[in-house]
N, C-alpha and C. Protein backbone atom coordinates (compact mmCIF):
# COMPACT_ATOMS: atom_id res chain seq x y z
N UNK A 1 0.85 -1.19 0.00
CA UNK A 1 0.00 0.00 0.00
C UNK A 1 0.88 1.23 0.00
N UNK A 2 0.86 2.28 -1.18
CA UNK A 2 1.45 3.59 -1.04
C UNK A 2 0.59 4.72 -0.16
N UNK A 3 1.49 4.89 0.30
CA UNK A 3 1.10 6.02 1.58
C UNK A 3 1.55 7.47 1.27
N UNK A 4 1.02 8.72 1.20
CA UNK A 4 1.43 10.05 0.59
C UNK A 4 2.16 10.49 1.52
N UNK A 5 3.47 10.96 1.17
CA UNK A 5 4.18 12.15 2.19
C UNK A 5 3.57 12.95 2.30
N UNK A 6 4.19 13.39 3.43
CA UNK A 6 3.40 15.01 4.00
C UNK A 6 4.67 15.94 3.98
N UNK A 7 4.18 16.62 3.65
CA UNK A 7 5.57 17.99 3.54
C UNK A 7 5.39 18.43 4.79
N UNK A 8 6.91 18.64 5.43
CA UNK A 8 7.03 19.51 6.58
C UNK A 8 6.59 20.82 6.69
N UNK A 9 6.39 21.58 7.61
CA UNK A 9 5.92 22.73 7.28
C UNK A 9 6.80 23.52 8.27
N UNK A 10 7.76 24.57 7.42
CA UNK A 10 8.60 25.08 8.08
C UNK A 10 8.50 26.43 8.35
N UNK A 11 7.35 27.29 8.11
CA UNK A 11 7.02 28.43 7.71
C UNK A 11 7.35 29.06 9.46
N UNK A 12 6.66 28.45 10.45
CA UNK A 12 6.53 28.51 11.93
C UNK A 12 8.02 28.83 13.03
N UNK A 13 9.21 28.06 12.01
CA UNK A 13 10.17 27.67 12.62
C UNK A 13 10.98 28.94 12.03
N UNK A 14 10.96 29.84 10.86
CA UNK A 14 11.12 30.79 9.83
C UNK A 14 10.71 31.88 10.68
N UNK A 15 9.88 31.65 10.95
CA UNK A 15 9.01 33.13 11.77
C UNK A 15 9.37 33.12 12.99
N UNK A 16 9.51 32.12 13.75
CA UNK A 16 10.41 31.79 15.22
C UNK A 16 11.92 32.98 14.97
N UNK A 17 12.28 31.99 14.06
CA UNK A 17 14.57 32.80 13.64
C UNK A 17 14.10 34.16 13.44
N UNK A 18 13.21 34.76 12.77
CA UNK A 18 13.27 35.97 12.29
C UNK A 18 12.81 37.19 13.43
N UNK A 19 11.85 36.43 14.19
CA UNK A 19 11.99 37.40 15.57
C UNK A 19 12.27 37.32 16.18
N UNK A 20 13.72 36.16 16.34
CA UNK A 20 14.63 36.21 17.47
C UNK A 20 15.97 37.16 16.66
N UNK A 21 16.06 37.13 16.02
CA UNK A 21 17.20 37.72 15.15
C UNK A 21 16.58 39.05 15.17
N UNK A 22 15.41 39.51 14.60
CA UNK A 22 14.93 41.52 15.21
C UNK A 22 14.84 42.01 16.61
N UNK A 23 15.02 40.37 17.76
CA UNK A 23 15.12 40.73 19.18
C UNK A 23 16.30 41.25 19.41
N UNK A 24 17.34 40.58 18.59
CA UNK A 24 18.65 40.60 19.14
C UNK A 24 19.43 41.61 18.72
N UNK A 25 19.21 41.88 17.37
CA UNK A 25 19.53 43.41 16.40
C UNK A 25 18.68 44.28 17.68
N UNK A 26 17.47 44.62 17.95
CA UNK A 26 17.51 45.63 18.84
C UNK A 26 18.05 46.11 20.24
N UNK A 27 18.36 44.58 20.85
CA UNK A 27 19.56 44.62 21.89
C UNK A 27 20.45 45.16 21.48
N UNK A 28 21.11 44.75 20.66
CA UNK A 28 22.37 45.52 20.34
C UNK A 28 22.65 47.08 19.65
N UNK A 29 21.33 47.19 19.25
CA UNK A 29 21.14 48.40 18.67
C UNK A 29 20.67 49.47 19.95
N UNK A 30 19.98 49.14 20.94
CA UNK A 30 19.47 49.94 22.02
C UNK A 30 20.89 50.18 22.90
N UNK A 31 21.83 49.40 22.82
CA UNK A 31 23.12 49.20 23.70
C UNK A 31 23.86 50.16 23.07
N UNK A 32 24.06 49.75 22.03
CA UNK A 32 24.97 51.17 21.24
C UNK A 32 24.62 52.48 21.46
N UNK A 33 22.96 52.59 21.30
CA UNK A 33 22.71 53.98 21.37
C UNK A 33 23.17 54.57 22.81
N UNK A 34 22.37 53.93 23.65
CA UNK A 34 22.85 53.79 25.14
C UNK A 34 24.09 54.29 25.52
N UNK A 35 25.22 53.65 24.58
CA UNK A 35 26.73 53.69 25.24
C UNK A 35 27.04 55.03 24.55
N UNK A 36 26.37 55.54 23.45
CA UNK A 36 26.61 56.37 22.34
C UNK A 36 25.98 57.93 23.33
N UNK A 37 24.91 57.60 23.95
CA UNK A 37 24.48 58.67 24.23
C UNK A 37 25.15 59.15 25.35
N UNK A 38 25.86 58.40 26.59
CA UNK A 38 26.56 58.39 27.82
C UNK A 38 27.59 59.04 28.02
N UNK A 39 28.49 58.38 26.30
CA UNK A 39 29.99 59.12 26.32
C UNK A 39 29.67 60.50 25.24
N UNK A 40 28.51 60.52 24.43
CA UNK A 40 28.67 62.03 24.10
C UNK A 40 28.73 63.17 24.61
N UNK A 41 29.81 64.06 24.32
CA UNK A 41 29.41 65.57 25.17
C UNK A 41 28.90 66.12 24.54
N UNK A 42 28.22 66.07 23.76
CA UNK A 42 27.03 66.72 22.97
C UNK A 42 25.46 67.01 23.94
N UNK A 43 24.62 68.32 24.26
CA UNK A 43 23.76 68.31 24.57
C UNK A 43 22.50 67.25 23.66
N UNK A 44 21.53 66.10 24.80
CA UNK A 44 20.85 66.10 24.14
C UNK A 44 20.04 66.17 22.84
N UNK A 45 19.51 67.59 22.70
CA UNK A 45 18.28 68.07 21.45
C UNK A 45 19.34 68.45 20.64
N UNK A 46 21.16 68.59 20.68
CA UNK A 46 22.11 69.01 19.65
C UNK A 46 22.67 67.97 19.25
N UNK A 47 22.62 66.25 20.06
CA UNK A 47 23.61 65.79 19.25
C UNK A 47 23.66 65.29 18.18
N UNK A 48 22.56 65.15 17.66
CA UNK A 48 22.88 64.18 16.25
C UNK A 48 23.52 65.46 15.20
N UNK A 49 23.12 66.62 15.55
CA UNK A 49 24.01 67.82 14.39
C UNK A 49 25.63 67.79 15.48
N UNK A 50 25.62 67.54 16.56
CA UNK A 50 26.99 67.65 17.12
C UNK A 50 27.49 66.99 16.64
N UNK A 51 27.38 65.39 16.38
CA UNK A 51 27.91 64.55 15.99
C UNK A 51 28.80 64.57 14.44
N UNK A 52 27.23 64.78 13.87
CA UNK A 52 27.75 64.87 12.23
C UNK A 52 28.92 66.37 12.08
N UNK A 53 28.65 66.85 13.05
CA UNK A 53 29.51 68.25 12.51
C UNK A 53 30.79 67.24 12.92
N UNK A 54 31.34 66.89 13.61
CA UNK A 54 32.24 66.83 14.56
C UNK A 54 33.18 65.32 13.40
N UNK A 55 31.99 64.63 12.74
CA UNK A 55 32.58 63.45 12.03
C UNK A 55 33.26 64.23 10.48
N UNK A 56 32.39 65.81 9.79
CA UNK A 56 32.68 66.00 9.07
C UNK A 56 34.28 67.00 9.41
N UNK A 57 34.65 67.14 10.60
CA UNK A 57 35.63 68.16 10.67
C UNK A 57 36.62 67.41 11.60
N UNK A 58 36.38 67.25 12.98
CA UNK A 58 37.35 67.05 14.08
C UNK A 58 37.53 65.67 13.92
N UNK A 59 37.13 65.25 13.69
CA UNK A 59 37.69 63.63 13.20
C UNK A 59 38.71 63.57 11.76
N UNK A 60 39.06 64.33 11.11
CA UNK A 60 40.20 64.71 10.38
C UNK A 60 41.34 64.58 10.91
N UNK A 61 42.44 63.84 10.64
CA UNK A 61 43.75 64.23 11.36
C UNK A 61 44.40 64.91 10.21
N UNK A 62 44.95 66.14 10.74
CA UNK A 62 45.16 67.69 9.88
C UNK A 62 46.82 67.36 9.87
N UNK A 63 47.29 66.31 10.15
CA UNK A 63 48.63 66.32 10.19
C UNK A 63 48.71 65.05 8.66
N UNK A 64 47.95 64.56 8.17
CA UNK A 64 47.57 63.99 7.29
C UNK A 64 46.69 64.26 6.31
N UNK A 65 45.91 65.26 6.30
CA UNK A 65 45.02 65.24 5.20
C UNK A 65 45.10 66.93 5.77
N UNK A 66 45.86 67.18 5.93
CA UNK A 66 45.82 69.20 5.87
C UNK A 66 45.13 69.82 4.46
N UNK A 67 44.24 70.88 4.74
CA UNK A 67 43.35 71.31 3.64
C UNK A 67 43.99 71.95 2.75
N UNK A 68 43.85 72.02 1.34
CA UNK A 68 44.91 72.52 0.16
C UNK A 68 44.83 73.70 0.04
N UNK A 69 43.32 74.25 0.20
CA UNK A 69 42.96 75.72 -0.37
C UNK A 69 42.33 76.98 0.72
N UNK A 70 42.24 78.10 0.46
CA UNK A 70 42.20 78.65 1.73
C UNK A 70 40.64 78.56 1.61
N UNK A 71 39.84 78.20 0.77
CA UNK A 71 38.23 77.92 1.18
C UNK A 71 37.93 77.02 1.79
N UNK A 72 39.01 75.63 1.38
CA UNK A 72 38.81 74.29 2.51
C UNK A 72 39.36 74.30 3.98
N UNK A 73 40.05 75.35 4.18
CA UNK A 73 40.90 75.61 5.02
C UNK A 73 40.16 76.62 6.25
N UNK A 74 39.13 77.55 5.65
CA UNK A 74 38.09 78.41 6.48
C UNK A 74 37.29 77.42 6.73
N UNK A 75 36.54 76.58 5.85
CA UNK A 75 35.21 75.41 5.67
C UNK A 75 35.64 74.91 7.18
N UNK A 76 36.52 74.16 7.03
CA UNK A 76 36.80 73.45 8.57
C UNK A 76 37.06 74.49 9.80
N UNK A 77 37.73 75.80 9.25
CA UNK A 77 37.46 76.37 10.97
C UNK A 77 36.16 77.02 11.27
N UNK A 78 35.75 77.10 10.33
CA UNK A 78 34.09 77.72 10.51
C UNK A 78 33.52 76.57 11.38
N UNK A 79 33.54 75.36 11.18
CA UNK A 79 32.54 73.82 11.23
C UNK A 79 33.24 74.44 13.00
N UNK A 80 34.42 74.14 13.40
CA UNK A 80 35.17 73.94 14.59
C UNK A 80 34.70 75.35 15.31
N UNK A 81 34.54 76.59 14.82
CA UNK A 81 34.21 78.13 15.02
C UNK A 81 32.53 77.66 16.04
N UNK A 82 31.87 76.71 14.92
CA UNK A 82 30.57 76.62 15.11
C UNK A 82 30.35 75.56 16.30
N UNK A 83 31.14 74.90 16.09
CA UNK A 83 31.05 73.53 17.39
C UNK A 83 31.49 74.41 18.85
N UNK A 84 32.31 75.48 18.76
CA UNK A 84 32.76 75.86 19.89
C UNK A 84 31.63 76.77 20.31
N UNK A 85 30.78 77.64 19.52
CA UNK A 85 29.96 78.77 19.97
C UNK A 85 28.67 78.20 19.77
N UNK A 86 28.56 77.64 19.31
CA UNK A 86 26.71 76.81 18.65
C UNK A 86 25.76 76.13 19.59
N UNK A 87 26.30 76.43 21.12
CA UNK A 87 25.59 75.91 21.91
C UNK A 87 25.75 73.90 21.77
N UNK A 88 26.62 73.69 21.53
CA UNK A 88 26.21 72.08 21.40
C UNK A 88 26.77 71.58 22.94
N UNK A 89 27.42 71.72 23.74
CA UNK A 89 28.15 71.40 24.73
C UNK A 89 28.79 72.11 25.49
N UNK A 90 28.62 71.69 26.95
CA UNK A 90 29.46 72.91 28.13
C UNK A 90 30.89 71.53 28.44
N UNK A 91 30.63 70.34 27.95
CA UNK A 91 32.41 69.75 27.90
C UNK A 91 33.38 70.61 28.03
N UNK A 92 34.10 71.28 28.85
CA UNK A 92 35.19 71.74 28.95
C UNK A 92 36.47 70.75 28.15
N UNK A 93 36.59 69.78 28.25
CA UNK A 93 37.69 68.81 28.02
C UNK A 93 37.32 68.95 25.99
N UNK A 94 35.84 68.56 25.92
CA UNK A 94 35.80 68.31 24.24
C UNK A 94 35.94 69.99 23.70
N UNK A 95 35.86 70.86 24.59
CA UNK A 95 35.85 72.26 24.18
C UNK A 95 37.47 72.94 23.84
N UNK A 96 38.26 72.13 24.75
CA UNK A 96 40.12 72.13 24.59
C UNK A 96 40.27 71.47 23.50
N UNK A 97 39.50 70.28 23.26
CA UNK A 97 39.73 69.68 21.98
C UNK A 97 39.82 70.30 20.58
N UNK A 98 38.36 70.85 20.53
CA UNK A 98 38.36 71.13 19.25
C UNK A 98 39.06 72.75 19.29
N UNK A 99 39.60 73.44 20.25
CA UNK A 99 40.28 74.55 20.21
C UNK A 99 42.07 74.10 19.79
N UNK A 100 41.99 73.12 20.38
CA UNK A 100 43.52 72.33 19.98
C UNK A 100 43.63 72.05 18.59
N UNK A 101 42.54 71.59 17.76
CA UNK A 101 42.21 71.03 16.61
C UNK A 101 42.39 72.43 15.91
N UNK A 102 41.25 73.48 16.56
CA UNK A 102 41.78 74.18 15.29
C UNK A 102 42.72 75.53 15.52
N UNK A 103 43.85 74.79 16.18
CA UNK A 103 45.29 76.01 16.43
C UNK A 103 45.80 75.55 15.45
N UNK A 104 45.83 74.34 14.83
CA UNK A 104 46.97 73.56 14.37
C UNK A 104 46.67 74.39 12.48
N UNK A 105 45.29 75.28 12.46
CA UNK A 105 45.53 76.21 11.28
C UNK A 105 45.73 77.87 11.41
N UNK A 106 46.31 78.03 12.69
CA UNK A 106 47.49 79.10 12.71
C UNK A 106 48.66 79.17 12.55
N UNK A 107 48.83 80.67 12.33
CA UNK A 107 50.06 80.64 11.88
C UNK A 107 51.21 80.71 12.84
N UNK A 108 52.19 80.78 13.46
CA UNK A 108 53.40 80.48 14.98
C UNK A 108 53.00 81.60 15.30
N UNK A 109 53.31 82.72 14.64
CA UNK A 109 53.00 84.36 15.29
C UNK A 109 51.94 84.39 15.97
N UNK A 110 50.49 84.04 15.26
CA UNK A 110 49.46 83.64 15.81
C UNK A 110 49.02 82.60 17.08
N UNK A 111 49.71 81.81 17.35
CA UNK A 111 49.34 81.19 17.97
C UNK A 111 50.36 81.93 19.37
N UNK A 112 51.37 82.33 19.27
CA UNK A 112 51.92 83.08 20.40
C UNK A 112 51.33 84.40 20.52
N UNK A 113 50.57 85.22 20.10
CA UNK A 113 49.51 86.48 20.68
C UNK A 113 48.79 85.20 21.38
N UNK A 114 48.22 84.45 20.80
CA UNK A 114 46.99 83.96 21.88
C UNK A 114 47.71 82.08 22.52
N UNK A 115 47.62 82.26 23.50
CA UNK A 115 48.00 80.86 24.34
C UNK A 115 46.50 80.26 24.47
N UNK A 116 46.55 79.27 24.33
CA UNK A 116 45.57 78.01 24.89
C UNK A 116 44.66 78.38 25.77
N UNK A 117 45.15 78.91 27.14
CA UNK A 117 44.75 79.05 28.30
C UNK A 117 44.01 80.46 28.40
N UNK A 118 44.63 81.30 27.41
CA UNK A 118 43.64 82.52 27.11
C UNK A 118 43.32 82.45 26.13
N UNK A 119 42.74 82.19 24.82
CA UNK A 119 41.69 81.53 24.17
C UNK A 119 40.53 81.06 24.75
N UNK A 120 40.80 79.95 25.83
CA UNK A 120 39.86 79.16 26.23
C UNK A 120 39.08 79.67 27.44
N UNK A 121 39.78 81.12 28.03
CA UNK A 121 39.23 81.63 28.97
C UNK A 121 38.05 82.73 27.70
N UNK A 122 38.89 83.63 26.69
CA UNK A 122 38.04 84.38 26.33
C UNK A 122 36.87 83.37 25.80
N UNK A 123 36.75 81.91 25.30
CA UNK A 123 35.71 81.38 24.59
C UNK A 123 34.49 81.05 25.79
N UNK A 124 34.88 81.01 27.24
CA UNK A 124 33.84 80.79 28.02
C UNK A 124 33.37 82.08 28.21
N UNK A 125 33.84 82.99 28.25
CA UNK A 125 33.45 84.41 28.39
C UNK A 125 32.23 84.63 27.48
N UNK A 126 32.94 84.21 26.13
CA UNK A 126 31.81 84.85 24.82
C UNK A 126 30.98 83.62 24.62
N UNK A 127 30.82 82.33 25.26
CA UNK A 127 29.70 81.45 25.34
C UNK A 127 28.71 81.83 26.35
N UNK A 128 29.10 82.36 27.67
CA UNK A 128 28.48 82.81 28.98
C UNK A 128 27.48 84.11 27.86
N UNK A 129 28.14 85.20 27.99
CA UNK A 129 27.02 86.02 26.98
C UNK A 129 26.72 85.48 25.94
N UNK A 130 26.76 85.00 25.47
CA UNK A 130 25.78 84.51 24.25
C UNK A 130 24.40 83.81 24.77
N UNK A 131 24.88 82.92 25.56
CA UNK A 131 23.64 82.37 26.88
C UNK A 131 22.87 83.30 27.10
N UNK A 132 23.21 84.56 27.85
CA UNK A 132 22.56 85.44 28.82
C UNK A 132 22.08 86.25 28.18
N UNK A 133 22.86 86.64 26.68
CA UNK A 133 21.93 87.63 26.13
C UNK A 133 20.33 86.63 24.96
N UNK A 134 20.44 85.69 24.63
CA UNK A 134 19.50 84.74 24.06
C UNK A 134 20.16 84.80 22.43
N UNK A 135 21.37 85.53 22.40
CA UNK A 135 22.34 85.37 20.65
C UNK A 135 22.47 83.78 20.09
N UNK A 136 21.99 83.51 19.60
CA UNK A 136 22.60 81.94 18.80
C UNK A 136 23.14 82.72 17.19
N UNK A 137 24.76 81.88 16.98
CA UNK A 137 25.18 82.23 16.24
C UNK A 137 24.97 80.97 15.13
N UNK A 138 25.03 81.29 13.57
CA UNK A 138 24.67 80.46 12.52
C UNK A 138 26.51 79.76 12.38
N UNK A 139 26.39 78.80 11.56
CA UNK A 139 27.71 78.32 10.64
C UNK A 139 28.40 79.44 10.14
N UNK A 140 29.53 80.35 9.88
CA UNK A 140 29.86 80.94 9.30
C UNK A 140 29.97 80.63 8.14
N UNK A 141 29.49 81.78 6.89
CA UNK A 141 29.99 81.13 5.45
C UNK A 141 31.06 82.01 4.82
N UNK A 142 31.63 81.42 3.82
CA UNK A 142 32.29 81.90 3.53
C UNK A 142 31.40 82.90 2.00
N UNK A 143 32.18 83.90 1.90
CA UNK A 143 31.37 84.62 0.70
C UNK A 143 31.91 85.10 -0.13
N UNK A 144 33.83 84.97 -0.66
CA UNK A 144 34.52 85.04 -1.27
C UNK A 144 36.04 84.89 -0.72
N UNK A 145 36.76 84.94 -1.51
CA UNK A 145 38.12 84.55 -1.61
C UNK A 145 38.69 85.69 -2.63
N UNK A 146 39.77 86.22 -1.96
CA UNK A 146 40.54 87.07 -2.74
C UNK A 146 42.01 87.17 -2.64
N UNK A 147 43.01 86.96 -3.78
CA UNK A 147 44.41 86.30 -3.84
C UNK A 147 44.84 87.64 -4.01
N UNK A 148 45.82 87.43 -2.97
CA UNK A 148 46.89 88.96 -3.18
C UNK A 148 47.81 88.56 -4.03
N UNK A 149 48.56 87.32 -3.43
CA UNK A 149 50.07 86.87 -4.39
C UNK A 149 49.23 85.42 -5.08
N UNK A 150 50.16 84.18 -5.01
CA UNK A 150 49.81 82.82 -4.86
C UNK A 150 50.06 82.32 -3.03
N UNK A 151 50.55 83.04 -2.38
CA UNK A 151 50.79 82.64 -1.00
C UNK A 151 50.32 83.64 -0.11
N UNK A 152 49.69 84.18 -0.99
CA UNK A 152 48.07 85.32 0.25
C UNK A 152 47.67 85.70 -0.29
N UNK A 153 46.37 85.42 0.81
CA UNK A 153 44.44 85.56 0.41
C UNK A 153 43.83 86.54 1.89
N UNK A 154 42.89 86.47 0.54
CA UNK A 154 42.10 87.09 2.26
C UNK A 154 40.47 86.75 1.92
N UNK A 155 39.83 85.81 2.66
CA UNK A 155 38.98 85.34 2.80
C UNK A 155 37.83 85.93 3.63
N UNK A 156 36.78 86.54 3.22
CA UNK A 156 35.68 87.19 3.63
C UNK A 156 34.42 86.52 4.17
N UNK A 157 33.85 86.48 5.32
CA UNK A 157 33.51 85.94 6.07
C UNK A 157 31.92 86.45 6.55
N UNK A 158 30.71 85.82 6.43
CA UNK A 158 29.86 86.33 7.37
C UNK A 158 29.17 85.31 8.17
N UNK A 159 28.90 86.05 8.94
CA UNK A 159 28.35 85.03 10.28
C UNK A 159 26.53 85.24 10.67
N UNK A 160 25.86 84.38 10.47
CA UNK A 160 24.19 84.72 10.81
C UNK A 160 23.85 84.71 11.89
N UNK A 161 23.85 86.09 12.50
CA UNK A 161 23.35 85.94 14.15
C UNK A 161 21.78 86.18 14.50
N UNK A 162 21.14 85.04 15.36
CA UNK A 162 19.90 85.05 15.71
C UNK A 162 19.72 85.98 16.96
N UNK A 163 18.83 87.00 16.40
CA UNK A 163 18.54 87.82 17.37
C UNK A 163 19.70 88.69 17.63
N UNK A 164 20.64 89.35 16.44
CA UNK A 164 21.61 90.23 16.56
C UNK A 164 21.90 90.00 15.33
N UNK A 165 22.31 91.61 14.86
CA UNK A 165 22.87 91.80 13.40
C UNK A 165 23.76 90.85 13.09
N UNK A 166 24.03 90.27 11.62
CA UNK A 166 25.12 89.90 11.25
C UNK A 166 26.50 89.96 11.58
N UNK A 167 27.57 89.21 11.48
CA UNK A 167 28.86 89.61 12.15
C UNK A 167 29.56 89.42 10.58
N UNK A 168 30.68 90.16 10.31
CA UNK A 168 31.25 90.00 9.00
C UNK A 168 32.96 90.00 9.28
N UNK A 169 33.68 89.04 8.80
CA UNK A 169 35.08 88.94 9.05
C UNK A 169 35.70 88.99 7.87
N UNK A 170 37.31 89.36 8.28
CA UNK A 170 38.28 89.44 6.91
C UNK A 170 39.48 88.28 7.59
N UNK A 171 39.34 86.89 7.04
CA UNK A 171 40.60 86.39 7.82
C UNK A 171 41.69 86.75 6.86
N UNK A 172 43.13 86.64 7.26
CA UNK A 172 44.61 86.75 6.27
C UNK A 172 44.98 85.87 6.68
N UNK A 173 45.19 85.06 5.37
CA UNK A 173 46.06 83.61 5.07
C UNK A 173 47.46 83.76 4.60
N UNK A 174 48.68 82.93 4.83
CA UNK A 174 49.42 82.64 3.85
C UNK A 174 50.00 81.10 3.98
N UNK A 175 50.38 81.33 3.18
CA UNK A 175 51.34 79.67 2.61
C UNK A 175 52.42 80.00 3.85
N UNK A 176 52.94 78.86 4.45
CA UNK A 176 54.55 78.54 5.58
C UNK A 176 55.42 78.09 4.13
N UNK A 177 56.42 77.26 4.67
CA UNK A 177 57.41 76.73 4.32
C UNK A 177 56.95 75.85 3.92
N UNK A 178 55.85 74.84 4.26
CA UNK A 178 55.36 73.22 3.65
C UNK A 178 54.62 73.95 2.81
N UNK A 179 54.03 74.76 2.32
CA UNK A 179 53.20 75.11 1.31
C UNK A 179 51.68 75.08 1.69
N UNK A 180 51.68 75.47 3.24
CA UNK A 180 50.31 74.84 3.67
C UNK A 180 49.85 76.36 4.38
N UNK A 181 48.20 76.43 4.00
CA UNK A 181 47.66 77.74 4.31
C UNK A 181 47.55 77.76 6.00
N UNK A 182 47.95 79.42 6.59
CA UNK A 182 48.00 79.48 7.70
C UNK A 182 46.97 80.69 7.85
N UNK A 183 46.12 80.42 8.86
CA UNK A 183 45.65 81.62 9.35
C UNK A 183 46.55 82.61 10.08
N UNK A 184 46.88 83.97 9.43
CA UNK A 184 47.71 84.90 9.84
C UNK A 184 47.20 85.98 10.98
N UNK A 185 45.86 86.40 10.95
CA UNK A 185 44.93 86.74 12.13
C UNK A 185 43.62 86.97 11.00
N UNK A 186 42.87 88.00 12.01
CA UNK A 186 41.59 88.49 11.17
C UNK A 186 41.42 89.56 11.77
N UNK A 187 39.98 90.49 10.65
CA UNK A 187 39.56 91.94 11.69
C UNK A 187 38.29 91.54 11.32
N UNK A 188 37.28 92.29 11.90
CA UNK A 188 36.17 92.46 11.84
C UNK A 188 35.63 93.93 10.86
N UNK A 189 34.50 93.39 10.21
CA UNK A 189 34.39 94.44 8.71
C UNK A 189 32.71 94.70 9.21
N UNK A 190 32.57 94.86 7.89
CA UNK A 190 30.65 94.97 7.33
C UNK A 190 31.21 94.19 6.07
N UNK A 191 29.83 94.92 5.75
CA UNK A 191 29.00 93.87 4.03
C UNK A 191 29.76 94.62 3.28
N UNK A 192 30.93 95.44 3.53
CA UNK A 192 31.85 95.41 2.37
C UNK A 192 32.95 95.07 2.29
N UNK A 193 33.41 94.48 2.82
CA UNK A 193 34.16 93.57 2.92
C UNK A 193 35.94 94.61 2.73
N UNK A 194 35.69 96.24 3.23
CA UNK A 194 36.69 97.36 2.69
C UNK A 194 38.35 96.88 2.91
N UNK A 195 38.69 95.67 4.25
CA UNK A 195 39.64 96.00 5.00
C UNK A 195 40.58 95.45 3.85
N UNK A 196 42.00 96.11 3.94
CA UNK A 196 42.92 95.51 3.37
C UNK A 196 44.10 94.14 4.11
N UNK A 197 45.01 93.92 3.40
CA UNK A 197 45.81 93.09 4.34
C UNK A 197 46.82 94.14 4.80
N UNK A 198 46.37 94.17 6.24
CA UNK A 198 47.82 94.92 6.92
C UNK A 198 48.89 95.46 6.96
């Protein structure tokens, strides 16, 4: 007598693996965030823009991939300009950081007018008022580039302030000895951008 197989039916055992495997992806996914959110010094409601700012700039090592041009060269201190004043974090330690990060595009002269330790005093100063008066400052953009030689520029600058006029800068660049752009200082202008290089 032939007797009919019966097909197994595995559909049950399929659907078992597949929501133990979306249990376990969210363990590990809730853990990350978890560990992600603990060690950020990023406020809260800022970090996912803290973050991405911080992956597109301070995660650069500038001793390796130093910027070629003086627009890529503002681009990143603007990003670092903005991480320090933008309200994202009162980190003192990640606040030395990215001030350390971006000395390393001054020029020696420059960096001896201003030491570390007074930098970082005037930047709590001008974060404290910015707090107290309700100022949030925008990304700085850049809004032209202008070549004196091939080894100096002067790069024109405005800044979007919420709840206070615009701020407008003139930084002066030049080329060192490696051929690499240095911030030489800056002044503060208007919308015409009049100042010359020094």
């Amino acid at each position: 007598m032939h007797t009919k197989k019966t097909k197994k039916n595995y559909l049950p055992g399929i659907i078992i693996l597949i929501l133990g495997l979306a249990i376990i992806i969210g363990i590990l996914a809730y853990s990350y965030y978890s560990a992600a959110t603990y060690d950020s010094p990023f406020f809260p409601e800022r970090r996912t823009m803290g973050q991405r700012l911080y992956a597109e700039t301070l995660a650069r090592d500038l001793q390796i991939a130093y910027p070629q041009t003086p627009e890529e060269l503002m681009a990143l201190h603007s990003a670092a300009s903005f991480l320090l004043y933008g309200d994202f974090t009162d980190d003192a330690d990640f606040l030395v950081d990215v001030i350390n990060w971006q000395r390393q595009m001054y020029s020696p002269e420059l960096l001896a007018a201003n030491p570390p330790d007074t930098q970082l005093e005037n930047l709590l100063d001008a974060i404290a008022f910015l707090y107290e008066t309700g100022i949030t400052p925008r990304r700085p953009e850049i809004i032209s580039v202008r070549f004196y030689y091939l080894d100096q520029a002067a790069v024109h600058m405005r800044q979007v302030m919420v709840h206070y006029d615009n701020l407008y800068w003139v930084y002066f660049l030049e080329t060192n000895e490696d051929d690499r752009w240095k911030i030489m200082g800056w002044v503060r202008t208007d919308y015409t951008f009049s100042h010359e290089i020094p």
